[in-house]
Every structure is written in C-alpha cells, then in structure tokens.
C-alpha atoms as a PDB file:
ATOM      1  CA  UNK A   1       9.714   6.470  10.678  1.00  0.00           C
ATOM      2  CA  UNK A   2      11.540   4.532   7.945  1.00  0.00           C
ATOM      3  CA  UNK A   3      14.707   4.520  10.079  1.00  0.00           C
ATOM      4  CA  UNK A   4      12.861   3.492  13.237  1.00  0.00           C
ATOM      5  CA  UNK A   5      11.146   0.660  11.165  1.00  0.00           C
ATOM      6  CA  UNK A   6      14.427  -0.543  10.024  1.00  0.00           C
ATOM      7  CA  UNK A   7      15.794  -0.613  13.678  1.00  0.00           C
ATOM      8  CA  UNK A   8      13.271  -2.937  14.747  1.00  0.00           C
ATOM      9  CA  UNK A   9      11.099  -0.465  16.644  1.00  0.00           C
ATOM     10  CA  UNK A  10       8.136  -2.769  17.470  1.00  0.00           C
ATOM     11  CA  UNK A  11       5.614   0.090  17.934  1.00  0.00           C
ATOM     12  CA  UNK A  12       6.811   1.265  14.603  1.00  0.00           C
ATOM     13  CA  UNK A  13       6.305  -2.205  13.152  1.00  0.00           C
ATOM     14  CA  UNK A  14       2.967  -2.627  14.444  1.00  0.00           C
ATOM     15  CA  UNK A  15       1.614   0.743  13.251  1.00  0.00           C
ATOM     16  CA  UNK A  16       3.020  -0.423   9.702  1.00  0.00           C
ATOM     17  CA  UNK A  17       1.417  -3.804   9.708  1.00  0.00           C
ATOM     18  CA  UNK A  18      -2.207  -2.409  10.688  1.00  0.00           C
ATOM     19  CA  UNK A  19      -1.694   0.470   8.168  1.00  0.00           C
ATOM     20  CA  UNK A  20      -1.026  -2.424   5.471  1.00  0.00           C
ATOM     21  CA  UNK A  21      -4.178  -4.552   6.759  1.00  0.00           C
ATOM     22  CA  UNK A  22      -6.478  -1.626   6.553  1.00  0.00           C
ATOM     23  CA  UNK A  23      -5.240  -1.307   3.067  1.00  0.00           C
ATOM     24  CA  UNK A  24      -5.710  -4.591   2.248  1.00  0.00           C
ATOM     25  CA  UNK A  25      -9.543  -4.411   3.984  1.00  0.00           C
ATOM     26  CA  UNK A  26      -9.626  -1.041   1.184  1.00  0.00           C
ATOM     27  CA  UNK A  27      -8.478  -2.415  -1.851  1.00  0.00           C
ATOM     28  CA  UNK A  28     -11.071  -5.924  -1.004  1.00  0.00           C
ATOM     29  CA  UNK A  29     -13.664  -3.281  -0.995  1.00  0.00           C
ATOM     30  CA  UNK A  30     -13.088  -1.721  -4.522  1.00  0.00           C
ATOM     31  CA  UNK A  31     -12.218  -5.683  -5.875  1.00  0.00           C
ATOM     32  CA  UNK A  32     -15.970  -5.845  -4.613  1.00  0.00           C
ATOM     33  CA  UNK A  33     -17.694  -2.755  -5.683  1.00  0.00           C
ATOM     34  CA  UNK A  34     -15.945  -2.277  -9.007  1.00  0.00           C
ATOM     35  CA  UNK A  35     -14.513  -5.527 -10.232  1.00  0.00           C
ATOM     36  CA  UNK A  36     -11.527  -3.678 -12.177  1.00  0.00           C
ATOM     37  CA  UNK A  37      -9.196  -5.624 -14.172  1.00  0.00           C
ATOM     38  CA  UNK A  38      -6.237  -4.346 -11.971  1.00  0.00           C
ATOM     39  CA  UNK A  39      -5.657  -2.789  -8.995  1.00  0.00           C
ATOM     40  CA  UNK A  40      -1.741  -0.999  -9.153  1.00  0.00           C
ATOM     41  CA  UNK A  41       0.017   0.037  -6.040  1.00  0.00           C
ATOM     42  CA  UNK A  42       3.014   2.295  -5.723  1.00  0.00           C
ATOM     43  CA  UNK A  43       2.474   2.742  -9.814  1.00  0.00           C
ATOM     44  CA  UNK A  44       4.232   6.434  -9.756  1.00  0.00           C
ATOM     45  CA  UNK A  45       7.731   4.736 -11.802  1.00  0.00           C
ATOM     46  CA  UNK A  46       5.346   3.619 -14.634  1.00  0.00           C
ATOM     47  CA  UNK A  47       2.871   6.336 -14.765  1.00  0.00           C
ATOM     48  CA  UNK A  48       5.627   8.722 -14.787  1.00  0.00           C
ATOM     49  CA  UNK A  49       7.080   6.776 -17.981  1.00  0.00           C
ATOM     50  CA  UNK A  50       3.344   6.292 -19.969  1.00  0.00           C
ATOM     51  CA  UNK A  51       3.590  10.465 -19.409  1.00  0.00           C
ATOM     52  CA  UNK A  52       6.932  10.914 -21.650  1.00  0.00           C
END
C-alpha cells in the first residue's frame, strides 16, 4: 500500500485521506468527551524510551 501511495495511485490516496479524516472526526470526539491535556499519535519511539 505504502509503495502504491508513493506512486501516485489515486484510489490509494483517497482511501488514505478518508482514513485520516475519520481519524480526525475520532480524536474531535475524545477532545470532547474527555478534555485530556494531550492527545499523542504515532507515540511508539517515545514510549518505547520512557520504558528503558
């Protein structure tokens, strides 16, 4: 997918852009239900290094 993405693939692009907007409607809803200081996407790098 990655590779088709980076080739320009416009039904690849698409899927990618409405999987990113239904995140964005997701992480709106939590803002609004849970009010949390922060919100951390794609947080494995510095999770990994609060672990060690």
């Amino acid at each position: 997918m990655r590779e088709r993405l980076e080739a320009g693939d416009s039904q690849v692009t698409a899927l990618v852009r409405q999987a990113g907007q239904y995140l964005g409607y997701a992480l709106t809803n939590l803002l609004h239900l849970y009010n949390p200081d922060v919100i951390m996407v794609g947080a494995r790098e510095w999770i990994r290094k609060l672990k060690q």
